[in-house]
C-alpha atoms as a PDB file:
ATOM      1  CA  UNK A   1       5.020 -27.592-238.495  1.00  0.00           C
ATOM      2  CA  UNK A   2       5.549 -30.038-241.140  1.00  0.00           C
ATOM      3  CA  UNK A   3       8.032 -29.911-244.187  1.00  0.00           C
ATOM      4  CA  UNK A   4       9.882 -31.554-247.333  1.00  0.00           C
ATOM      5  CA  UNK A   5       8.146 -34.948-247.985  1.00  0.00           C
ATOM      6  CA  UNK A   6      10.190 -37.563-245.772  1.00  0.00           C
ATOM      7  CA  UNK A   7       8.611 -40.544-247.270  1.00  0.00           C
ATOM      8  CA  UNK A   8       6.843 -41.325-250.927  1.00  0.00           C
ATOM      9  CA  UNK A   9       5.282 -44.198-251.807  1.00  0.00           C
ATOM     10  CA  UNK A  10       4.770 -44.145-255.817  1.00  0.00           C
ATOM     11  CA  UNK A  11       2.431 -46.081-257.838  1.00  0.00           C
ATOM     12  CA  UNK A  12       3.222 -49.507-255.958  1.00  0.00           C
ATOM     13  CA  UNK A  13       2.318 -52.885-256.719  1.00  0.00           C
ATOM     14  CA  UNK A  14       2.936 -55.759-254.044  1.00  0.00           C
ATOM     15  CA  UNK A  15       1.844 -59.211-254.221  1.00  0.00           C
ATOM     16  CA  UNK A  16       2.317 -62.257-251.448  1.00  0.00           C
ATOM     17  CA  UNK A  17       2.975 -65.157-254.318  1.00  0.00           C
ATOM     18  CA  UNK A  18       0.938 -64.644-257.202  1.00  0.00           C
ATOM     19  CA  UNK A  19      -1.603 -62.563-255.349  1.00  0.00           C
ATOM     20  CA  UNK A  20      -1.466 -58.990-255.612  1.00  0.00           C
ATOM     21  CA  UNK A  21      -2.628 -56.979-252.880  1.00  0.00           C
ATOM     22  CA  UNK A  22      -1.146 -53.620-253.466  1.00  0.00           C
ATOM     23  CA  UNK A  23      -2.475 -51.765-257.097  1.00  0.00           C
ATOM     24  CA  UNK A  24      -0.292 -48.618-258.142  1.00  0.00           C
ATOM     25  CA  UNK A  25      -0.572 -47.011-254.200  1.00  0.00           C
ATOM     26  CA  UNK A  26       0.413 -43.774-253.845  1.00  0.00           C
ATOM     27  CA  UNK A  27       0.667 -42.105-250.609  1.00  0.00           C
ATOM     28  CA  UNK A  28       3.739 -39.278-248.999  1.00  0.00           C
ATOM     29  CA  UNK A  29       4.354 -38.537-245.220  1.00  0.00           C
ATOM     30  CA  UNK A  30       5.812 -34.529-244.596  1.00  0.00           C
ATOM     31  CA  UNK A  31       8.678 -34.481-242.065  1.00  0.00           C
ATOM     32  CA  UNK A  32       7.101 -33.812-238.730  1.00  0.00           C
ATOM     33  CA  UNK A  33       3.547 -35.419-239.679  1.00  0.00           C
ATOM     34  CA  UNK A  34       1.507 -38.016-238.297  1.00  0.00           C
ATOM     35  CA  UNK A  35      -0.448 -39.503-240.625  1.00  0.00           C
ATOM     36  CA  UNK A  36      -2.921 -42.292-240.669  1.00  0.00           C
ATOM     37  CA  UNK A  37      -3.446 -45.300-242.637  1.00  0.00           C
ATOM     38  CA  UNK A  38      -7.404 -46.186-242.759  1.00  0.00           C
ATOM     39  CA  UNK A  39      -8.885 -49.130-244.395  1.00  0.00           C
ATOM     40  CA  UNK A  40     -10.980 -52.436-243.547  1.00  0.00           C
ATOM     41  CA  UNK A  41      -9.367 -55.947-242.492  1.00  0.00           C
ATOM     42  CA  UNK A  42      -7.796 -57.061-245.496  1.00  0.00           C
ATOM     43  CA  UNK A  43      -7.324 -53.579-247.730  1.00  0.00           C
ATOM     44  CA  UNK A  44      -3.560 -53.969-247.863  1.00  0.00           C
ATOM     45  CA  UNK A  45      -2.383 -51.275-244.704  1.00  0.00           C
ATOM     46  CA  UNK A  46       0.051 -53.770-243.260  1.00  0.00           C
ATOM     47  CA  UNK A  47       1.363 -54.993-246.318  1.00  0.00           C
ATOM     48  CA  UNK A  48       2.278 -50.994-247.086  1.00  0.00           C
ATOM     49  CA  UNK A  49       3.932 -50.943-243.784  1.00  0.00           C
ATOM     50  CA  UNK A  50       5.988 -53.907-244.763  1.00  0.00           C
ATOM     51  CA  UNK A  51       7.012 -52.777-248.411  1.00  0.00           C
ATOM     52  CA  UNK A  52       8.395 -49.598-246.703  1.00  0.00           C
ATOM     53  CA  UNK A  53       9.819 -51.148-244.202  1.00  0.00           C
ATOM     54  CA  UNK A  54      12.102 -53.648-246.798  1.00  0.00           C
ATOM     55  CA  UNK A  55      10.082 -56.998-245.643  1.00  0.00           C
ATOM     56  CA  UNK A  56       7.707 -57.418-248.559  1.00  0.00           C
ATOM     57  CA  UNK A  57       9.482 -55.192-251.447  1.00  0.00           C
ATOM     58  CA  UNK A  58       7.171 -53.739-254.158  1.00  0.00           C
ATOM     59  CA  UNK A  59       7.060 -55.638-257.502  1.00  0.00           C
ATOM     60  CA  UNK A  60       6.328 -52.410-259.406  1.00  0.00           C
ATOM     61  CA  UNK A  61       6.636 -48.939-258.769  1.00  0.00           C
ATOM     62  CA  UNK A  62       8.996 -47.000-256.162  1.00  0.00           C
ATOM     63  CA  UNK A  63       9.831 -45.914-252.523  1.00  0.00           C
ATOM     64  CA  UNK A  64      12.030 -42.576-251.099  1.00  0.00           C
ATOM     65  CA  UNK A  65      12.924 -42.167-248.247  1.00  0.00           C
ATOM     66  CA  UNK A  66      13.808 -38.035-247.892  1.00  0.00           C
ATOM     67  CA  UNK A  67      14.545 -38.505-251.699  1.00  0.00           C
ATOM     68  CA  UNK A  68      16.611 -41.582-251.594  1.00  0.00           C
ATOM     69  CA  UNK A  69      15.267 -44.511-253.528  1.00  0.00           C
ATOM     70  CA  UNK A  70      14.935 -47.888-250.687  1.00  0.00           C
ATOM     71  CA  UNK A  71      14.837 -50.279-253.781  1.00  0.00           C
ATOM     72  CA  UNK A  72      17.948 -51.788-253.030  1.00  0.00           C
ATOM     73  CA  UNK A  73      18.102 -51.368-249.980  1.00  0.00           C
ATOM     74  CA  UNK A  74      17.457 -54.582-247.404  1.00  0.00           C
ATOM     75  CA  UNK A  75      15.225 -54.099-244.047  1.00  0.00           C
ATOM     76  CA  UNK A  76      18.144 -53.543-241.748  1.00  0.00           C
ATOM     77  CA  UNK A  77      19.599 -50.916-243.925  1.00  0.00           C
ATOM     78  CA  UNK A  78      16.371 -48.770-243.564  1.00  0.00           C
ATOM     79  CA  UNK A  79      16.688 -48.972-240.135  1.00  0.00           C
ATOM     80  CA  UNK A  80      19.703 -47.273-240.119  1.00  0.00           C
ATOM     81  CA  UNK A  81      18.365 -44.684-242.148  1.00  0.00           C
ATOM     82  CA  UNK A  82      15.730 -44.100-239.188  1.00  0.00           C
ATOM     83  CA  UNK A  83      13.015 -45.622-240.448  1.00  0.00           C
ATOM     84  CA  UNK A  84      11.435 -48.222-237.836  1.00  0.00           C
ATOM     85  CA  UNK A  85       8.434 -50.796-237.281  1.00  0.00           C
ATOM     86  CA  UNK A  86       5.912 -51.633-234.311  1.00  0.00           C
ATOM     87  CA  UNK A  87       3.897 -54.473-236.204  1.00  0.00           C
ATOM     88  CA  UNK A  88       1.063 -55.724-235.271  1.00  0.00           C
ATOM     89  CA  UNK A  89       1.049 -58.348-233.047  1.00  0.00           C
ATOM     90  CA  UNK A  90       3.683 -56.554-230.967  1.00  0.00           C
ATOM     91  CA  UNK A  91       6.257 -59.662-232.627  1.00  0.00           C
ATOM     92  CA  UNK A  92       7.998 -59.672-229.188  1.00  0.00           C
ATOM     93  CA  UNK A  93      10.842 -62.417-228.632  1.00  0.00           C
ATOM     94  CA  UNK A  94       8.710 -64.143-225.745  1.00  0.00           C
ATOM     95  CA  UNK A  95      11.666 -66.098-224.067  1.00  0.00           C
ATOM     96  CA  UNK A  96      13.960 -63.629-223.610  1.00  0.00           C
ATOM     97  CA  UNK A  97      12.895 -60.286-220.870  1.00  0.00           C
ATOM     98  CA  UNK A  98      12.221 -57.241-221.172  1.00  0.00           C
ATOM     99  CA  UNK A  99      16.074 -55.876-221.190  1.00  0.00           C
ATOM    100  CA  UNK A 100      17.041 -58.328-223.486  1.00  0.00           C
ATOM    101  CA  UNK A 101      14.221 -57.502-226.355  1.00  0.00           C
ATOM    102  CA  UNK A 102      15.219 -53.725-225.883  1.00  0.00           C
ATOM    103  CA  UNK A 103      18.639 -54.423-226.619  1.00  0.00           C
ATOM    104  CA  UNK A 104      17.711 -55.981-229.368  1.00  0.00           C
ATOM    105  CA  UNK A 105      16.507 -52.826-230.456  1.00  0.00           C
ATOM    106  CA  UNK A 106      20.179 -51.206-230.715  1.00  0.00           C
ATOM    107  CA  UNK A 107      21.625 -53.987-232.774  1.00  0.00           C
ATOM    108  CA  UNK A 108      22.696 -52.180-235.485  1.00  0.00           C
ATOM    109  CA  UNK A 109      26.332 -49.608-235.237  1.00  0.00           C
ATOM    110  CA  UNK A 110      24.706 -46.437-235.757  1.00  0.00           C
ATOM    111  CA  UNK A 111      22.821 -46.199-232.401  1.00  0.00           C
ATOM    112  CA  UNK A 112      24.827 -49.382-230.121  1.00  0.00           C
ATOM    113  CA  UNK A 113      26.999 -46.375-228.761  1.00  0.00           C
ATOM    114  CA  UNK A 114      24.146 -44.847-227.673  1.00  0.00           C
ATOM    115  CA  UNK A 115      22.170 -47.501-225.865  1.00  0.00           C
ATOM    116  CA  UNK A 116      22.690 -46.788-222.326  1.00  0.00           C
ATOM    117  CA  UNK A 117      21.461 -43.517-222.587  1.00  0.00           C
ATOM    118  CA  UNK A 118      18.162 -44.566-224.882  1.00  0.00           C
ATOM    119  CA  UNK A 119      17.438 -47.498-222.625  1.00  0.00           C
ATOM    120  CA  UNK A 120      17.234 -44.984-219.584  1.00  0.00           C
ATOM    121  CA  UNK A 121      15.369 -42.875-222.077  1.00  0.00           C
ATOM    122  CA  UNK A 122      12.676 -45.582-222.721  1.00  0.00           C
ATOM    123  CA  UNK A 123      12.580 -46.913-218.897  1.00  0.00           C
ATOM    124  CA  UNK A 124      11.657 -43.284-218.324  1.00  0.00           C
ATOM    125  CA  UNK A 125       8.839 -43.041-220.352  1.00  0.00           C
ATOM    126  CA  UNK A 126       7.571 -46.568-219.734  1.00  0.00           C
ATOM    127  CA  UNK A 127       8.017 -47.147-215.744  1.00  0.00           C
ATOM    128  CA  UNK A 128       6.099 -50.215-215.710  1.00  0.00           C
ATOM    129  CA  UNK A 129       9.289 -51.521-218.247  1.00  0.00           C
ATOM    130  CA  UNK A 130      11.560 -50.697-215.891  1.00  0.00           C
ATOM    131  CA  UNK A 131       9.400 -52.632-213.340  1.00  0.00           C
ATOM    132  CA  UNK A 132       9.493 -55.243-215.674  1.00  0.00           C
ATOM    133  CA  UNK A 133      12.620 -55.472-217.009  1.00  0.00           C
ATOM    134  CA  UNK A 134      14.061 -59.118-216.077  1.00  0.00           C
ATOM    135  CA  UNK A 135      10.891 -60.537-216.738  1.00  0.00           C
ATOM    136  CA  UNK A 136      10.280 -62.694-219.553  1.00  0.00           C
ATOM    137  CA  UNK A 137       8.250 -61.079-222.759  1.00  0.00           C
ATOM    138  CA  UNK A 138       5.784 -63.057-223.271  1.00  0.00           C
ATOM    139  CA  UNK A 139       4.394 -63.388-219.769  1.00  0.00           C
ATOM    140  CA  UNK A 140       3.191 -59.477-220.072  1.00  0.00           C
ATOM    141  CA  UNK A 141      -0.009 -57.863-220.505  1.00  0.00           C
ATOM    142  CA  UNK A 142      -1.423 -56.907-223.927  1.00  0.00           C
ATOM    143  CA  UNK A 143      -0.848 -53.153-222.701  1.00  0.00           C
ATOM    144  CA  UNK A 144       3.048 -54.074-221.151  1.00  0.00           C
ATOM    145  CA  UNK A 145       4.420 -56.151-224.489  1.00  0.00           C
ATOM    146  CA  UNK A 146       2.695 -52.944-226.443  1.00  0.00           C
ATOM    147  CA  UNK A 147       4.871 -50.681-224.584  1.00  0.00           C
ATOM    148  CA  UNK A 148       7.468 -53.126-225.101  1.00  0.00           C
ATOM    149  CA  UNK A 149       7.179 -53.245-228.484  1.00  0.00           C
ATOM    150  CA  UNK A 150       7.383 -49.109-229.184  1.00  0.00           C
ATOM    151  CA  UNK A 151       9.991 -48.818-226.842  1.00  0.00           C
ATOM    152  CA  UNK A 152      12.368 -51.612-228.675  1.00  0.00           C
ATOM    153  CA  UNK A 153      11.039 -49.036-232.161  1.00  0.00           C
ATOM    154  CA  UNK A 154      12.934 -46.633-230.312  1.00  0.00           C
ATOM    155  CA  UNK A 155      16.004 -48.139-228.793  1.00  0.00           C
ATOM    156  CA  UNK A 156      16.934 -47.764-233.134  1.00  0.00           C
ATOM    157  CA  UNK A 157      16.432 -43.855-232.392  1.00  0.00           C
ATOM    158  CA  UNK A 158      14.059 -43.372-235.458  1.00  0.00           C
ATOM    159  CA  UNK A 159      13.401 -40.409-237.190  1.00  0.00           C
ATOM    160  CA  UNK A 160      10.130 -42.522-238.981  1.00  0.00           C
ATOM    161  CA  UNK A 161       8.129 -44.822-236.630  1.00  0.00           C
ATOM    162  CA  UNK A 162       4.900 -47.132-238.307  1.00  0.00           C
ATOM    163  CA  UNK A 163       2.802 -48.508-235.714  1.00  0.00           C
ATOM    164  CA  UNK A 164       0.535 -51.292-237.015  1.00  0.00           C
ATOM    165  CA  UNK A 165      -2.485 -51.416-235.143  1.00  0.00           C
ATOM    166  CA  UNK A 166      -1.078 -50.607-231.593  1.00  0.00           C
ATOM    167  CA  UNK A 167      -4.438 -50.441-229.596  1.00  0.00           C
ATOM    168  CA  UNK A 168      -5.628 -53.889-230.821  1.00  0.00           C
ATOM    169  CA  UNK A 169      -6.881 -55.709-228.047  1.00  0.00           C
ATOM    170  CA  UNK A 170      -6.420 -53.432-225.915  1.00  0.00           C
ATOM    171  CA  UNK A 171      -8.540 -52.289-222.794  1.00  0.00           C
ATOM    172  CA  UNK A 172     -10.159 -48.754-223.375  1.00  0.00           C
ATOM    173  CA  UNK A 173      -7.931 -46.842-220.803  1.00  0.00           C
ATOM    174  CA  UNK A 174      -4.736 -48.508-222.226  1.00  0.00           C
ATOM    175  CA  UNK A 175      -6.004 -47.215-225.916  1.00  0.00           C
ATOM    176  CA  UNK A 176      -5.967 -43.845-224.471  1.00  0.00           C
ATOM    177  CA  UNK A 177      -2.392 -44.183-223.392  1.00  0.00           C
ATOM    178  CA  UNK A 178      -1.243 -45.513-226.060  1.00  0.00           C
ATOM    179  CA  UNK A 179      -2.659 -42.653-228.020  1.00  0.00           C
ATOM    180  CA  UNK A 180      -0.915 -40.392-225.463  1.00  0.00           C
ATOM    181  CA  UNK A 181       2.377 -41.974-226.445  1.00  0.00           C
ATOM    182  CA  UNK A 182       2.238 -41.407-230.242  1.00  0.00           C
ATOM    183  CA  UNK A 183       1.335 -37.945-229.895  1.00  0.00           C
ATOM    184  CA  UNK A 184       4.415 -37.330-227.044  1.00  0.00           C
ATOM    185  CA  UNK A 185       6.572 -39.258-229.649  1.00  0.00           C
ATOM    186  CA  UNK A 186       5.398 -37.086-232.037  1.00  0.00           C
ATOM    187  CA  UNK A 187       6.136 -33.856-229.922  1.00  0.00           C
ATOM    188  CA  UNK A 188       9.595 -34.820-229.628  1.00  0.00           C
ATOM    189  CA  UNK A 189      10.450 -34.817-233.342  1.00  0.00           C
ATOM    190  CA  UNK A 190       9.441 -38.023-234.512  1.00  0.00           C
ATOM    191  CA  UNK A 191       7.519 -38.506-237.969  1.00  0.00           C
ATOM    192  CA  UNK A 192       4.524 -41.217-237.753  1.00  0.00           C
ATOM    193  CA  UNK A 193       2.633 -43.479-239.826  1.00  0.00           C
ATOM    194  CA  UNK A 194       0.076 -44.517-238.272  1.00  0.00           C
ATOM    195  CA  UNK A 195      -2.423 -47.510-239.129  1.00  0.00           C
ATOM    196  CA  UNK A 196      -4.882 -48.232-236.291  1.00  0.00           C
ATOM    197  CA  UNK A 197      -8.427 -49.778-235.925  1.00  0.00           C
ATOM    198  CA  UNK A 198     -10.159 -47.075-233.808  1.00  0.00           C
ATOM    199  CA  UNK A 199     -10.478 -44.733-236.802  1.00  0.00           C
ATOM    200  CA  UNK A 200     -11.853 -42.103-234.446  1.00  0.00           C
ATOM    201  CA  UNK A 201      -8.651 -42.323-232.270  1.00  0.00           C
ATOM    202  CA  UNK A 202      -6.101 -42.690-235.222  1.00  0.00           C
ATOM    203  CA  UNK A 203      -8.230 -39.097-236.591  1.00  0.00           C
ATOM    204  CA  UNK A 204      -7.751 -37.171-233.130  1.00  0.00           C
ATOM    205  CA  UNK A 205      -4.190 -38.289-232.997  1.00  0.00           C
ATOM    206  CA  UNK A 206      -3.267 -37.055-236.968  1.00  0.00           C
ATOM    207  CA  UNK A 207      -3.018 -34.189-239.185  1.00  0.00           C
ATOM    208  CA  UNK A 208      -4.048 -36.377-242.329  1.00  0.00           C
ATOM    209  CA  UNK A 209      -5.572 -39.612-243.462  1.00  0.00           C
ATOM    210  CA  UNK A 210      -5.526 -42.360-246.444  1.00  0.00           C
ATOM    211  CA  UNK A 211      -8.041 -44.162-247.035  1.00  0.00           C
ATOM    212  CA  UNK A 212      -7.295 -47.213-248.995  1.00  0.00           C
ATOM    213  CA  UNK A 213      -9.563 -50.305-250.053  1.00  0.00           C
ATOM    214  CA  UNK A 214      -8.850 -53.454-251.722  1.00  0.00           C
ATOM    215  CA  UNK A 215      -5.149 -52.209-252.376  1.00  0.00           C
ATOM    216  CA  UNK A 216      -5.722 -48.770-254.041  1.00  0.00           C
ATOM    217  CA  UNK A 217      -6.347 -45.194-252.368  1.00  0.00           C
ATOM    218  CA  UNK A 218      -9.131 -43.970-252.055  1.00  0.00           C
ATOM    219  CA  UNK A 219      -9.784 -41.207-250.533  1.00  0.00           C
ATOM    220  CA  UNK A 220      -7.211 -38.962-248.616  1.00  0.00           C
ATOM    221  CA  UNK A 221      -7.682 -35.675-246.872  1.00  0.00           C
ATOM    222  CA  UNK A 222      -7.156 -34.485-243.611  1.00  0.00           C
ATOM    223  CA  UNK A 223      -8.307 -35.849-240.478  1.00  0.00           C
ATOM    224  CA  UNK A 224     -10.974 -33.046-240.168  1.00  0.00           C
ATOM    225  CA  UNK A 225     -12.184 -33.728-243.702  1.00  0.00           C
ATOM    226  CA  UNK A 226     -11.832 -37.037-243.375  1.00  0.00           C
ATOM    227  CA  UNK A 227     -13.953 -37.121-239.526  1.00  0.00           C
ATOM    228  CA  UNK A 228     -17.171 -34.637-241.426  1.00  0.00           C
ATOM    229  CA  UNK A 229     -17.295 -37.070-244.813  1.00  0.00           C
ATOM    230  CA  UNK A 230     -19.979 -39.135-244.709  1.00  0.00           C
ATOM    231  CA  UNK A 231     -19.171 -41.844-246.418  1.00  0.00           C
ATOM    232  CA  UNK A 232     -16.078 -42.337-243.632  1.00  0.00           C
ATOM    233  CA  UNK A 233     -18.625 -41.461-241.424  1.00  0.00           C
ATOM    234  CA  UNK A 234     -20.768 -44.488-242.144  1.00  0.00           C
ATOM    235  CA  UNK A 235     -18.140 -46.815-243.445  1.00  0.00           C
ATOM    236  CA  UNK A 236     -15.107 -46.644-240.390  1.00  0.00           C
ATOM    237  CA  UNK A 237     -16.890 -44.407-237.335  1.00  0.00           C
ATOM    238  CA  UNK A 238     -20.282 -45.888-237.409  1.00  0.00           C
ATOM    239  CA  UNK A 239     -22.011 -42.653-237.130  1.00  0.00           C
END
């Protein structure tokens, strides 16, 4: 069941330098929603992920978060607010373990209290962490420093989690349980947005798409009308 818009993204414009890669995009997340972020290499998905999530603020145009404006608000103050980042790359701290980069997690007041009970939260969903957990970051597998990654998301206890590209490079059956993972973190009450390479996964895993090229939107739907249109058909699923 999805409600009141949680995030909206309106009409922005974000450029690296003097090149602009985002042109007046538009796109809102419903409390309780997954939603996915579609587009080729380059179309600007990760750069949306990072203007909401304070690390490449729009030039133009605005962001609300459950009807707050973010605009002056840095990166770690949206955290607090709940709002949280897996980017791509997983962006691990390689030298330090496991235990250490999931503390890292609960930096911030709101949730250190609390990170005890959210570290035995996370070692329970992710065994092989807990396996893990005095070894060193960046001598895991792809599919280990991915878990690694959401579970450090979630040591911040968000209420909005972006994953950027979680499967890449990832082995089929680990793709699968990844996808397993965003739809159980979904279950318990958290709001995603999603942006992920296997389209087909990322449209069995969501309620709704956006489709955006070259920086703009362009188409959006949900992920059944997004799955029968052919020109997503042809374009993103090969069919």
């Amino acid at each position: 069941m999805t409600g009141a818009p949680m995030l909206e993204v309106d009409g922005i414009d974000v450029f690296y330098g003097d090149v602009q890669v985002l042109y007046g995009l538009s796109l809102e997340v419903r409390e309780g929603e997954i939603v996915t972020l579609l587009g080729s290499n380059g179309a600007g998905k990760t750069t949306t992920l990072r203007a909401i999530s304070g690390l490449r603020p729009p030039r133009k145009g605005e962001i609300r978060f459950r009807g707050r404006s973010l605009a002056s608000l840095p990166a770690a103050r949206r955290a607090e607010l709940g709002i949280a980042l897996v980017p791509e790359g997983r962006e691990l701290w390689p030298q330090l373990t496991v235990r250490e980069n999931l503390d890292l997690g609960a930096y911030h007041p709101r949730v250190r209290a609390n990170a005890a009970r959210n570290l035995e939260t996370v070692l329970a969903m992710f065994p092989r962490l807990r396996e893990r957990s005095s070894q060193v970051a960046g001598s895991l597998s792809g599919g280990e420093q991915q878990m690694c990654a959401i579970a450090r998301a979630l040591m911040s206890e968000p209420t909005f989690l972006m994953l950027d590209e979680p499967s890449l490079g990832l082995a089929p059956v680990l793709v699968e349980q990844v996808m397993r993972t965003v739809a159980e973190l979904h279950a318990s009450g958290i709001t995603v947005l999603l942006v992920e390479q296997n389209l087909r996964k990322a449209l069995e895993v969501a309620q709704r798409g956006t489709v955006i090229e070259t920086g703009r939107v362009r188409l959006e739907g949900t992920s059944a009308e997004l799955s029968r249109n052919p020109e997503i058909r042809a374009a993103y699923l090969g069919i």
